[in-house]
N, C-alpha and C. Protein backbone atom coordinates (compact mmCIF):
# COMPACT_ATOMS: atom_id res chain seq x y z
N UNK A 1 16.93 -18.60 -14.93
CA UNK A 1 15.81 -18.90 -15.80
C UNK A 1 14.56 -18.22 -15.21
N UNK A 2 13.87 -17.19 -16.11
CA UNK A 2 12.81 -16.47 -15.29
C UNK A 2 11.33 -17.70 -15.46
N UNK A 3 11.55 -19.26 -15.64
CA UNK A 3 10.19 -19.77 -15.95
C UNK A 3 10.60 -21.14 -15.47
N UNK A 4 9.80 -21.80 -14.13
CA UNK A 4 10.50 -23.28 -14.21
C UNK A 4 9.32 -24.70 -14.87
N UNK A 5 8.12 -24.11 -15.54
CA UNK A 5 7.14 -25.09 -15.54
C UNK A 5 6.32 -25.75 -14.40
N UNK A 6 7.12 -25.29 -13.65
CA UNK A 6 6.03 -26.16 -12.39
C UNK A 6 5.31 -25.51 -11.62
N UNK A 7 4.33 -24.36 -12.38
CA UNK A 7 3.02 -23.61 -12.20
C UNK A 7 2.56 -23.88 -13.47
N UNK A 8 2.28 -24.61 -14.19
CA UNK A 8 1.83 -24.40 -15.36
C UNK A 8 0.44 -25.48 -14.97
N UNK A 9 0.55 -26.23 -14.09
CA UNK A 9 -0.87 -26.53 -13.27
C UNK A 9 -1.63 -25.71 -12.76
N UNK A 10 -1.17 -24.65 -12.53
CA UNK A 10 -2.26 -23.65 -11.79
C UNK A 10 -1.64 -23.73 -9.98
N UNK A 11 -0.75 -24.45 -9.69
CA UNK A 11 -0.34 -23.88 -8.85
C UNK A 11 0.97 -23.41 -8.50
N UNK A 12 0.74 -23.14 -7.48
CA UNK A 12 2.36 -22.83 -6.41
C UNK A 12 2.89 -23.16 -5.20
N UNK A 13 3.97 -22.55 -4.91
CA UNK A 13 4.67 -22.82 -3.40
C UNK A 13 4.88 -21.59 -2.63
N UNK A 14 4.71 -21.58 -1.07
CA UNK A 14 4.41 -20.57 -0.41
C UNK A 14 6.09 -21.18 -0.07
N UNK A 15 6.84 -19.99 1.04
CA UNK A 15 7.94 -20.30 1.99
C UNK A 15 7.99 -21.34 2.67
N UNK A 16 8.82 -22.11 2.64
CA UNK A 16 8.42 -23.22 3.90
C UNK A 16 7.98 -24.18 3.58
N UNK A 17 7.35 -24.39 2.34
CA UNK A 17 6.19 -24.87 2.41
C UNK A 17 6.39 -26.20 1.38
N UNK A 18 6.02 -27.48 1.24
CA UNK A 18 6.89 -28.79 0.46
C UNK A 18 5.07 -28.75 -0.47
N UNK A 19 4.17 -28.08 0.09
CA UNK A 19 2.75 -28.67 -0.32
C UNK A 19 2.51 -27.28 -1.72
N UNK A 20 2.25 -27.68 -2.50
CA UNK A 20 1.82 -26.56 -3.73
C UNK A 20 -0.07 -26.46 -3.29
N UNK A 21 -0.13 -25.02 -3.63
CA UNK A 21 -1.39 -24.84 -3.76
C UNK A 21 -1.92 -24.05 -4.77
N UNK A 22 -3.50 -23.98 -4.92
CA UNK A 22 -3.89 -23.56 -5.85
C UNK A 22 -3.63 -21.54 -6.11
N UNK A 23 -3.27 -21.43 -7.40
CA UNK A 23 -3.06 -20.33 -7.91
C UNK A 23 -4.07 -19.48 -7.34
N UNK A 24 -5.44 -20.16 -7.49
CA UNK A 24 -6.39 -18.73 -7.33
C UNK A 24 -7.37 -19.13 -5.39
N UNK A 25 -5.84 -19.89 -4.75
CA UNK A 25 -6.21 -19.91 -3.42
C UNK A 25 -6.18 -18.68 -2.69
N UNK A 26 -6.65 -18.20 -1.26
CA UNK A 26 -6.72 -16.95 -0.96
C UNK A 26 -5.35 -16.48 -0.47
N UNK A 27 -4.36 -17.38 -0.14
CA UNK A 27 -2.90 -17.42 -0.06
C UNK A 27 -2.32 -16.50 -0.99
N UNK A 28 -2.51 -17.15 -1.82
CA UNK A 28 -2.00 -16.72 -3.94
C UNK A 28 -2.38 -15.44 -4.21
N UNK A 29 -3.86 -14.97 -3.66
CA UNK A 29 -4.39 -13.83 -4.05
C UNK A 29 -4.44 -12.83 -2.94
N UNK A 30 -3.91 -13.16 -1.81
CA UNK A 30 -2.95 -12.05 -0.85
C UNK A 30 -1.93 -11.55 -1.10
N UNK A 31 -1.01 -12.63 -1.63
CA UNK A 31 0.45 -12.52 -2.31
C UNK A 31 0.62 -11.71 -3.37
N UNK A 32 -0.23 -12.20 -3.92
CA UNK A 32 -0.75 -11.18 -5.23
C UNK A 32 -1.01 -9.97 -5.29
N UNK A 33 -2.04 -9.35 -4.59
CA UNK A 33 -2.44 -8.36 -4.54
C UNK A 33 -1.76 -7.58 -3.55
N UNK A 34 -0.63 -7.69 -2.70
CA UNK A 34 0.55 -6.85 -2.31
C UNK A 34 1.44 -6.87 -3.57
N UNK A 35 1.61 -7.97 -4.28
CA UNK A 35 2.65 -7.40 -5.09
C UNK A 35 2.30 -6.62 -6.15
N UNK A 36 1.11 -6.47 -6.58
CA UNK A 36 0.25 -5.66 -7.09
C UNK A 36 0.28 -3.88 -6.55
N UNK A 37 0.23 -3.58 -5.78
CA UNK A 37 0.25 -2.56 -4.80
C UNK A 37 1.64 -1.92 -5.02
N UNK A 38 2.48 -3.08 -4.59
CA UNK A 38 4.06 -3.11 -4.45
C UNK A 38 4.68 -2.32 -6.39
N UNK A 39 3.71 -2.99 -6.72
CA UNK A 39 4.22 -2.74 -8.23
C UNK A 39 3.78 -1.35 -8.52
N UNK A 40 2.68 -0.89 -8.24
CA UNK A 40 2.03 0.19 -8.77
C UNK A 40 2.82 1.26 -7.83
N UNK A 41 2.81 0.96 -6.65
CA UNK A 41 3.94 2.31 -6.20
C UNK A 41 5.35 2.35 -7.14
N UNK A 42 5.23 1.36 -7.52
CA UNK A 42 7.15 2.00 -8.41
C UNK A 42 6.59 2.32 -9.49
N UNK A 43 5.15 2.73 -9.89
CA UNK A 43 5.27 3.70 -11.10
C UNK A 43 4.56 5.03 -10.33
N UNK A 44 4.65 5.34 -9.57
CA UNK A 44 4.22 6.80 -8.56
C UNK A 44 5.79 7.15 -8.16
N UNK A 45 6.71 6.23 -7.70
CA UNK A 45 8.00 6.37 -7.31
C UNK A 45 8.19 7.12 -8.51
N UNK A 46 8.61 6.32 -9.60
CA UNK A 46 9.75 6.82 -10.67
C UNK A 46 8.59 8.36 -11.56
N UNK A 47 7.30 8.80 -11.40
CA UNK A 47 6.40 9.64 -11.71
C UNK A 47 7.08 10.93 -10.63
N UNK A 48 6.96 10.22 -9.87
CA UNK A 48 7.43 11.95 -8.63
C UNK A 48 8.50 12.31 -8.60
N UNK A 49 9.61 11.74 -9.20
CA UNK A 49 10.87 12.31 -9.41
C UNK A 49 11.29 12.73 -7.94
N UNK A 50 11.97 13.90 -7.97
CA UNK A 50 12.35 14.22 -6.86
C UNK A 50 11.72 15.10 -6.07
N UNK A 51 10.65 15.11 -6.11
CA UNK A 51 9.56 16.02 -5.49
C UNK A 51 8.97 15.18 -3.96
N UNK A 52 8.96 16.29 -3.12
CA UNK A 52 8.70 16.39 -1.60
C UNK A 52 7.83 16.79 -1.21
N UNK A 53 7.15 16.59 -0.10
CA UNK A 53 6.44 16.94 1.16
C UNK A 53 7.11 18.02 2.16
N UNK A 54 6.65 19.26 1.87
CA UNK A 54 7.73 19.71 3.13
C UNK A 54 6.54 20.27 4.49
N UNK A 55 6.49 19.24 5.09
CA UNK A 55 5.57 18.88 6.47
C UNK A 55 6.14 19.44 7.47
N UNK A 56 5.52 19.71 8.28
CA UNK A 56 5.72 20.75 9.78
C UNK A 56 7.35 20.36 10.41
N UNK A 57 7.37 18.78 10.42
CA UNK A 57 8.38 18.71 11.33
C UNK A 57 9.73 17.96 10.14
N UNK A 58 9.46 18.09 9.14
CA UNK A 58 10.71 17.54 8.11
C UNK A 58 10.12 17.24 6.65
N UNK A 59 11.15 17.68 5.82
CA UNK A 59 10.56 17.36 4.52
C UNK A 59 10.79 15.66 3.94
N UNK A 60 10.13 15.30 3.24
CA UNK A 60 10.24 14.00 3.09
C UNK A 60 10.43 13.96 1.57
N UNK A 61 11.08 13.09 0.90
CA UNK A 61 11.33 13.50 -0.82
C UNK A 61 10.46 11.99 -0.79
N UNK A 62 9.29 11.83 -2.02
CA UNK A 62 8.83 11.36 -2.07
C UNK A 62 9.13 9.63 -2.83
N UNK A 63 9.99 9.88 -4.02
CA UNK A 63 10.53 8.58 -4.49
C UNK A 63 11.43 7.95 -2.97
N UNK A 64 11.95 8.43 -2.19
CA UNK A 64 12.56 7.42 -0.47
C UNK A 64 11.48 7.36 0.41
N UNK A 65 10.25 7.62 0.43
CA UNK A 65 8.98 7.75 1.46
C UNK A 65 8.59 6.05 0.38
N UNK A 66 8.55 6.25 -0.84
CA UNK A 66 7.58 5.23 -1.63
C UNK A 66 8.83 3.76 -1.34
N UNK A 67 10.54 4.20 -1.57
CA UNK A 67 10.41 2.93 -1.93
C UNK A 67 10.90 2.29 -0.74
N UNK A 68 10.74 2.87 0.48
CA UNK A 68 10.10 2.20 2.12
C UNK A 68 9.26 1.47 1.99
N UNK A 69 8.59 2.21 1.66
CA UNK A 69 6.63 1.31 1.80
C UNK A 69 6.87 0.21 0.93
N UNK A 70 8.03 -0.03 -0.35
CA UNK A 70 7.59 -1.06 -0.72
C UNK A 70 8.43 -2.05 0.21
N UNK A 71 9.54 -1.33 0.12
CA UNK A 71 10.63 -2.76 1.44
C UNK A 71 9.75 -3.30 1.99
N UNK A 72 8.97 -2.50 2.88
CA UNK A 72 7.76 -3.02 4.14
C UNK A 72 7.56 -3.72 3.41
N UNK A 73 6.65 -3.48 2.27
CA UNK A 73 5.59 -4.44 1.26
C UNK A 73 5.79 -5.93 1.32
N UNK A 74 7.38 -6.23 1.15
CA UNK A 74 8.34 -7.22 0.77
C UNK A 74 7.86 -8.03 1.93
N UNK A 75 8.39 -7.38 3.28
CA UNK A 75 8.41 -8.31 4.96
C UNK A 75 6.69 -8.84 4.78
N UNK A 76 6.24 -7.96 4.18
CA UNK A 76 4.64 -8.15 5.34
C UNK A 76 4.33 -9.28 4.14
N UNK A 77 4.90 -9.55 2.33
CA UNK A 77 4.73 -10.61 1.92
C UNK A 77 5.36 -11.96 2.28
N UNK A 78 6.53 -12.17 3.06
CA UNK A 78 7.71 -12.82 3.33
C UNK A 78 6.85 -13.30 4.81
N UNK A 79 6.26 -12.50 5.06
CA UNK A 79 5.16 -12.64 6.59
C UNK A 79 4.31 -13.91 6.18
N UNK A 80 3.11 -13.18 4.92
CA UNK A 80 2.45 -13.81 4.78
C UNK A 80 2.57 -15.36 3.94
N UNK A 81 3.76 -15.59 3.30
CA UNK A 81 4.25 -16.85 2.98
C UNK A 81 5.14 -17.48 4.27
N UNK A 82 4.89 -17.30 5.37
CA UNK A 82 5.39 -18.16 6.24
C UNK A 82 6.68 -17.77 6.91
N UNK A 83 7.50 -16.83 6.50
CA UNK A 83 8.75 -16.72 7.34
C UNK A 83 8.70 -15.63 8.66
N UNK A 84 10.06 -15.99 8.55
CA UNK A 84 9.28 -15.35 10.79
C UNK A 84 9.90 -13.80 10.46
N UNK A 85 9.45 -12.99 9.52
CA UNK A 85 9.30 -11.77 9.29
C UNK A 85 8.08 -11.31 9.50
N UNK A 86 8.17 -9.73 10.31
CA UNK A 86 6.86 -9.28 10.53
C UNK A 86 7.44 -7.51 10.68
N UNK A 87 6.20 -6.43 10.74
CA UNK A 87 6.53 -5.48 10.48
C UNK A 87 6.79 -4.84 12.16
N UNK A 88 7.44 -3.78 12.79
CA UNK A 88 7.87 -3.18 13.50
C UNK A 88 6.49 -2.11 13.90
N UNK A 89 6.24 -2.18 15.44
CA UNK A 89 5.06 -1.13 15.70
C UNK A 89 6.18 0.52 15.26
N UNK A 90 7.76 0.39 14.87
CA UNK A 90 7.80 1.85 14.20
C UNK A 90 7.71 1.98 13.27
N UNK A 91 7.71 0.69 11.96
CA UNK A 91 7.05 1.62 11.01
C UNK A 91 5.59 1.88 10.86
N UNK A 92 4.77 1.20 11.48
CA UNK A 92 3.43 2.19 11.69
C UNK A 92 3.21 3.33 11.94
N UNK A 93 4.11 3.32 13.31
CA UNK A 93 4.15 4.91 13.92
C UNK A 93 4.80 5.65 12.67
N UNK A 94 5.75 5.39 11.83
CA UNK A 94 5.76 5.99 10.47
C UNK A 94 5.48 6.73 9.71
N UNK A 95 4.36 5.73 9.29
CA UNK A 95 3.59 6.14 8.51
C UNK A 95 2.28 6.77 8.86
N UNK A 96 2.30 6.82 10.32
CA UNK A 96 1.40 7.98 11.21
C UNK A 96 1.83 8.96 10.92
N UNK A 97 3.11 9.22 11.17
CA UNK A 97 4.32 10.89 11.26
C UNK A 97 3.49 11.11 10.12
N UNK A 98 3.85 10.73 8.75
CA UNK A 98 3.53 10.92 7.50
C UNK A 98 2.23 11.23 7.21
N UNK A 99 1.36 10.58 7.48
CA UNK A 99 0.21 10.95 7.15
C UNK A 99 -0.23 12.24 7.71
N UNK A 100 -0.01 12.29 9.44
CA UNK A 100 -0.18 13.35 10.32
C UNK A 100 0.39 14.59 9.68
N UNK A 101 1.61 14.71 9.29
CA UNK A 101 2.24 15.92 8.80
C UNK A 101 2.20 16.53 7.37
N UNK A 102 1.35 15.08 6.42
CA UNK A 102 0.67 15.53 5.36
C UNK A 102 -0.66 16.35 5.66
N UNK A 103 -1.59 15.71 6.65
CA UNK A 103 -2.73 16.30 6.89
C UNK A 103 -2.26 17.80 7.47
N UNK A 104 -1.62 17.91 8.30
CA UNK A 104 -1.45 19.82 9.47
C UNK A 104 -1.04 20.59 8.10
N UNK A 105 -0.88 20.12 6.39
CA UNK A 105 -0.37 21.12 5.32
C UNK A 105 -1.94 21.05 4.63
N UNK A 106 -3.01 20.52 4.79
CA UNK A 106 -4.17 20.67 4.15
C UNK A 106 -5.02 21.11 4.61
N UNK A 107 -5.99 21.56 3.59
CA UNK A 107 -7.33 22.31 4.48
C UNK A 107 -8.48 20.87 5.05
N UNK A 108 -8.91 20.93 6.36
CA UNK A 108 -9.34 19.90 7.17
C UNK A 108 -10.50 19.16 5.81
N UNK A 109 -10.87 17.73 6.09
CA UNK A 109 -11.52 16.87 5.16
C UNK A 109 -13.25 17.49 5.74
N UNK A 110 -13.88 17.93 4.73
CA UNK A 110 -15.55 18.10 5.21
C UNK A 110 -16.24 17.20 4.69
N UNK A 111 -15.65 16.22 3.34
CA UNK A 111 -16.95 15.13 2.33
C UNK A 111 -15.64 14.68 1.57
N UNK A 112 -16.10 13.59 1.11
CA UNK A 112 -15.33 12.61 0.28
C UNK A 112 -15.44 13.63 -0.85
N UNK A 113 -14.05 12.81 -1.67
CA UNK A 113 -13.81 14.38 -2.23
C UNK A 113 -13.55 12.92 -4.11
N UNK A 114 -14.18 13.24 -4.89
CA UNK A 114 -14.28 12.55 -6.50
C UNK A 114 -12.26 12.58 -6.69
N UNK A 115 -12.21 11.33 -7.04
CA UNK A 115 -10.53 11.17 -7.80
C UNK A 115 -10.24 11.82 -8.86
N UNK A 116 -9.27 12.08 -8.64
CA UNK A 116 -8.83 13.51 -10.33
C UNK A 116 -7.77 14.55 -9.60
N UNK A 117 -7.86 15.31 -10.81
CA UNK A 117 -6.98 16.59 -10.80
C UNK A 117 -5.38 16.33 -10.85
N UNK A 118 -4.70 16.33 -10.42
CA UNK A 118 -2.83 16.20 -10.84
C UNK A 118 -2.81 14.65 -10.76
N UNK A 119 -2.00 14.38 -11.77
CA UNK A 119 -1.92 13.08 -12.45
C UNK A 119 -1.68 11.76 -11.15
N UNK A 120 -0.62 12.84 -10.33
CA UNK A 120 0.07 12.38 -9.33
C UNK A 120 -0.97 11.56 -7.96
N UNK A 121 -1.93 12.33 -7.90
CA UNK A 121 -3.14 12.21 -7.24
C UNK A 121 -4.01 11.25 -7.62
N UNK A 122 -3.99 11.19 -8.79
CA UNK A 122 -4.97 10.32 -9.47
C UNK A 122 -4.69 8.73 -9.41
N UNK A 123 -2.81 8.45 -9.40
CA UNK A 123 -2.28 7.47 -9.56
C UNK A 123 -2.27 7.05 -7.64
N UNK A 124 -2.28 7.81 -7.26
CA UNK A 124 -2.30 7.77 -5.21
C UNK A 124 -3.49 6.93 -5.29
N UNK A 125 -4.40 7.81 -5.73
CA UNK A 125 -5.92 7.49 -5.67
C UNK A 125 -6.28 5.32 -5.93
N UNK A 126 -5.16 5.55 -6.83
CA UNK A 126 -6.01 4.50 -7.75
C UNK A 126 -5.12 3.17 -6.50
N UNK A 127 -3.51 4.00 -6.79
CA UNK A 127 -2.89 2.74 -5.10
C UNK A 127 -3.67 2.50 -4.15
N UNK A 128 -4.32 3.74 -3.65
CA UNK A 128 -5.24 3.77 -2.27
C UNK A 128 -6.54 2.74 -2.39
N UNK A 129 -6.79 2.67 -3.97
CA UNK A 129 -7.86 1.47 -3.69
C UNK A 129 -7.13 -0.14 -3.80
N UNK A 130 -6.06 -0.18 -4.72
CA UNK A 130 -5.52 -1.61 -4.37
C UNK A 130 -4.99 -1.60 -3.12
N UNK A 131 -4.70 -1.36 -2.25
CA UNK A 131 -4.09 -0.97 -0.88
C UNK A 131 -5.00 -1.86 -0.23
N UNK A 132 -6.35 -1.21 -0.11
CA UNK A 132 -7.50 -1.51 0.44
C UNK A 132 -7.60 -3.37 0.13
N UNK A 133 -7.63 -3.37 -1.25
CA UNK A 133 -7.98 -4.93 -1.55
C UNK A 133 -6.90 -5.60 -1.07
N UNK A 134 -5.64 -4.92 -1.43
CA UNK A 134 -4.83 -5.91 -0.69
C UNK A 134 -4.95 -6.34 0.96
N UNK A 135 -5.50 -5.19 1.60
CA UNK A 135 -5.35 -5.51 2.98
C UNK A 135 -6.95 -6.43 2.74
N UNK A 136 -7.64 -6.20 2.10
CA UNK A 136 -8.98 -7.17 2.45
C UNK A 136 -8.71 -8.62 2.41
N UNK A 137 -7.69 -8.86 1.15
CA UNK A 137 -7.33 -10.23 1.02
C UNK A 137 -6.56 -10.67 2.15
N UNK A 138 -5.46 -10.06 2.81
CA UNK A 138 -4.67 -10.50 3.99
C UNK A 138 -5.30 -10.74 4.44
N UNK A 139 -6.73 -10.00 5.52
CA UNK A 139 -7.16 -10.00 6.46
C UNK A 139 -8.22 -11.56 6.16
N UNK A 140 -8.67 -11.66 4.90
CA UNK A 140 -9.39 -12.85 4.89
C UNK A 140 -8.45 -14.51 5.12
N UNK A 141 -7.28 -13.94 4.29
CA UNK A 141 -6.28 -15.34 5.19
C UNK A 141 -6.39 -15.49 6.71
N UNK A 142 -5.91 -14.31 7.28
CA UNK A 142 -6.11 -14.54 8.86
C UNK A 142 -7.37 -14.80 9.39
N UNK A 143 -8.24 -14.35 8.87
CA UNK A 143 -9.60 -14.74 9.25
C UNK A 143 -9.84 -16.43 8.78
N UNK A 144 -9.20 -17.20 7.86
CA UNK A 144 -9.99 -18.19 7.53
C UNK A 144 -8.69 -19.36 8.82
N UNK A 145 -8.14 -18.69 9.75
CA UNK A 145 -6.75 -19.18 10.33
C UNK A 145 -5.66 -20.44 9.95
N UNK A 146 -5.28 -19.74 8.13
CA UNK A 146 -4.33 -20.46 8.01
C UNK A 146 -2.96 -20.44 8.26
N UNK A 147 -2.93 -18.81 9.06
CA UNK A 147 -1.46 -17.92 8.78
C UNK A 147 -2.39 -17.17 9.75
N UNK A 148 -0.88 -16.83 10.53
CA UNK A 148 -1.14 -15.84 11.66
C UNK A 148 -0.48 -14.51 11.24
N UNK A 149 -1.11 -13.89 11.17
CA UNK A 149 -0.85 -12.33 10.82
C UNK A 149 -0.53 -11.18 11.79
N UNK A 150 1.02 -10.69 12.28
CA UNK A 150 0.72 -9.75 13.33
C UNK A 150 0.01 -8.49 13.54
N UNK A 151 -0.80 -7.97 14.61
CA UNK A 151 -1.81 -7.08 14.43
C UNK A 151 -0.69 -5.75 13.87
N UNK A 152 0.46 -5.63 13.92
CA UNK A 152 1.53 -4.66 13.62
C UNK A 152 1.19 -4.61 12.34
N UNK A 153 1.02 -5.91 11.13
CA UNK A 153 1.17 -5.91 9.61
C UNK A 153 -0.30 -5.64 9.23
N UNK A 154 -1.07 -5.48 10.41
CA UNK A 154 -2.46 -5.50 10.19
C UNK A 154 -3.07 -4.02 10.56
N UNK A 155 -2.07 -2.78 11.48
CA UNK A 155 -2.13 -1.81 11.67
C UNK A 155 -1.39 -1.20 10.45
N UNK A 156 -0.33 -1.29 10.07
CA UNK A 156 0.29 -1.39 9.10
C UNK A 156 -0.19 -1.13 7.30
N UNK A 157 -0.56 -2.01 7.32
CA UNK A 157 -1.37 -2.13 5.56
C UNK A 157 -3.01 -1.25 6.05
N UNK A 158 -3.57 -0.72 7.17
CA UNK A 158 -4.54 -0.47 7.41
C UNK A 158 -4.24 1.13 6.77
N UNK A 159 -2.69 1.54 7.84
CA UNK A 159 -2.58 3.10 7.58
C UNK A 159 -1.64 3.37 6.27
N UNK A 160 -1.38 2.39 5.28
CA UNK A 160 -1.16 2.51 4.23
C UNK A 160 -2.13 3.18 3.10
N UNK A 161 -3.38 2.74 3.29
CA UNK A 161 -4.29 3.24 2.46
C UNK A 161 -4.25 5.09 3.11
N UNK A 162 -4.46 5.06 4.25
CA UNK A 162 -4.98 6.45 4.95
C UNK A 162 -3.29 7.17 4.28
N UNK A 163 -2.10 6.86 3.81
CA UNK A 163 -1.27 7.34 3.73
C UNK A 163 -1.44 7.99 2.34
N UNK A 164 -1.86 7.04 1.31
CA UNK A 164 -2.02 7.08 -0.04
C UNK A 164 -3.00 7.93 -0.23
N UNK A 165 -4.14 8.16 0.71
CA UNK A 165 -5.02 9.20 0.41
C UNK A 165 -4.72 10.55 0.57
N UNK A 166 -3.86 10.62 2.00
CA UNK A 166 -3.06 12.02 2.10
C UNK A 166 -2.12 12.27 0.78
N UNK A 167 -1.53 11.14 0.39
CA UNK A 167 -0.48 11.74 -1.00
C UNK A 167 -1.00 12.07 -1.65
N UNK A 168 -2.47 11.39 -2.32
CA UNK A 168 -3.55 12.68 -3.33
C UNK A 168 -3.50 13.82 -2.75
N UNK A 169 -4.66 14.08 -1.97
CA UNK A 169 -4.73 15.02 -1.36
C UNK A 169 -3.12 15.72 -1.72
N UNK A 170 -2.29 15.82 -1.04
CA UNK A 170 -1.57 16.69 -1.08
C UNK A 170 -0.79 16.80 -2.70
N UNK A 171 -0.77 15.78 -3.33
CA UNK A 171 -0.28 16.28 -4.77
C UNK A 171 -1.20 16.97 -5.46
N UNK A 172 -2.79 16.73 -5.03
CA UNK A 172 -3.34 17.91 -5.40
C UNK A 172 -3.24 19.71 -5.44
N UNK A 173 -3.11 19.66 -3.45
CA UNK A 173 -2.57 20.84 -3.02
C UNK A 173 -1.45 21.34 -3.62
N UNK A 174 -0.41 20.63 -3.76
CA UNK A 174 0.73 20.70 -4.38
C UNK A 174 0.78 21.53 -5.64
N UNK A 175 -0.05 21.16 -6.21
CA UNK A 175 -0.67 21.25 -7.77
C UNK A 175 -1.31 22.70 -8.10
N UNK A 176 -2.07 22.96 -6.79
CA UNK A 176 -3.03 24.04 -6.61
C UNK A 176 -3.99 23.59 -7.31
N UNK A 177 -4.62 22.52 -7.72
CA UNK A 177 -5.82 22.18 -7.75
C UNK A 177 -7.18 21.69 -6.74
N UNK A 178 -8.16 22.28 -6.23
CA UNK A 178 -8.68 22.22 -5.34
C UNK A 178 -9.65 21.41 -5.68
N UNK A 179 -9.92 20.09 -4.70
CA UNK A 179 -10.75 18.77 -4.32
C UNK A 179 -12.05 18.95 -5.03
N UNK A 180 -12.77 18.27 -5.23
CA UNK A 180 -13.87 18.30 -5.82
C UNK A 180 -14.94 16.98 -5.54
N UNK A 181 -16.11 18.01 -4.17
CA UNK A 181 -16.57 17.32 -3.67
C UNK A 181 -17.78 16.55 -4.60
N UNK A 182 -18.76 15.13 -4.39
CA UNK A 182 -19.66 14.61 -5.01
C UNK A 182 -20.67 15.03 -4.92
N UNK A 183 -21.28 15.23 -5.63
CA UNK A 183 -22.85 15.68 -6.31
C UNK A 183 -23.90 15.37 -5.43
N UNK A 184 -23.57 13.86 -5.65
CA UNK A 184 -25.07 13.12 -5.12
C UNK A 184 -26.52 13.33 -6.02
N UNK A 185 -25.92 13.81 -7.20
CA UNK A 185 -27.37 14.41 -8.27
C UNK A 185 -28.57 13.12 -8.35
C-alpha cells in the first residue's frame, strides 16, 4: 500500500524512532531535501545517457558516477534518521578524484561564471544549488544537537556541490559552449 494515513496529521517517524514528529520539523526537512537532490540526479542520470568524462587518469560514464552519489545519498539519509550508517572517508576521497580530474580537462575558474548553455549543465547547475540546501539543512540538525552527524557525511555532501559544479562546467566544455562570465551592469 503506497499510503498508510498516519501522516495525514502533519507528521512522521524517523528510524528508530516510537515518537512522530512534525512534518515541517528540521529532521523532515533534511530528509527531504536529500531526497530532493537524490531525485533530481535521476533525471541528469537517465538525461546523460551514456555519455562520459574522459579525465586524465580514467574515464568515468556518467549515468554509474550519478547513480553512486545517489546510493551515498540513501546512507547519509539512513544516517540522518538514526541508523548506525555513515559515509566512508573513500567516498569523499571520490568524489575528490572526480572533481580533480574534471577540473585538469578545463580552462582554470577566473569569476563565477551565469547558469546556462547545454541543457546538461543547466540541470548540474540547478542540483548544485539543491545540494547546497540540502547540506544547509543537515548541518542545521547537527547544529541544533539532535543527531550526530559524521564530519565524513559532512565532508561528503560539502564536495558534492563542488562535484555538480565541475559536471556543468564540463558538460558545457563538452558541448563546446564557452562559460559566460556576470556583468555586474
Amino acid at each position: 500500500m503506497l499510503y498508510t494515513r498516519k501522516g495525514d496529521s502533519g507528521t512522521t517517524k524517523t528510524f528508530g524512532c516510537d515518537q512522530r514528529v512534525s512534518k515541517s520539523s528540521s529532521i523532515a526537512e533534511a530528509l527531504g531535501s536529500l531526497d530532493e537532490i537524490n531525485s533530481f540526479l535521476g533525471l541528469i542520470k537517465v538525461k546523460s545517457n551514456n555519455l562520459f568524462f574522459n579525465l586524465p587518469t580514467a574515464k568515468i560514464t556518467i549515468p554509474e558516477t550519478i547513480d553512486r552519489i545517489q546510493q551515498d545519498l540513501f546512507t547519509i539519509q539512513a544516517e540522518l534518521a538514526g541508523a548506525q550508517k555513515t559515509i566512508t572517508q573513500n567516498k569523499v576521497f571520490w568524489l575528490e578524484e572526480i572533481i580533480d580530474g574534471i577540473e585538469k580537462t578545463l580552462p582554470p575558474i577566473k569569476t563565477f561564471f551565469v547558469s546556462g548553455g547545454a541543457e546538461l549543465a543547466t540541470l548540474s547547475d540547478i542540483a548544485r544549488t539543491i545540494a547546497r540546501r540540502a547540506e544547509r539543512r543537515v548541518i542545521g540538525v547537527a547544529d541544533e544537537g539532535k543527531i550526530v552527524i559524521s564530519q565524513k557525511t559532512l565532508s561528503y555532501l560539502n564536495r558534492l556541490s563542488s562535484a555538480l559544479y565541475a559536471f556543468a562546467r564540463g558538460f558545457n566544455h563538452m558541448a563546446g559552449i564557452e562559460e559566460e562570465a556576470p556583468k555586474y551592469e
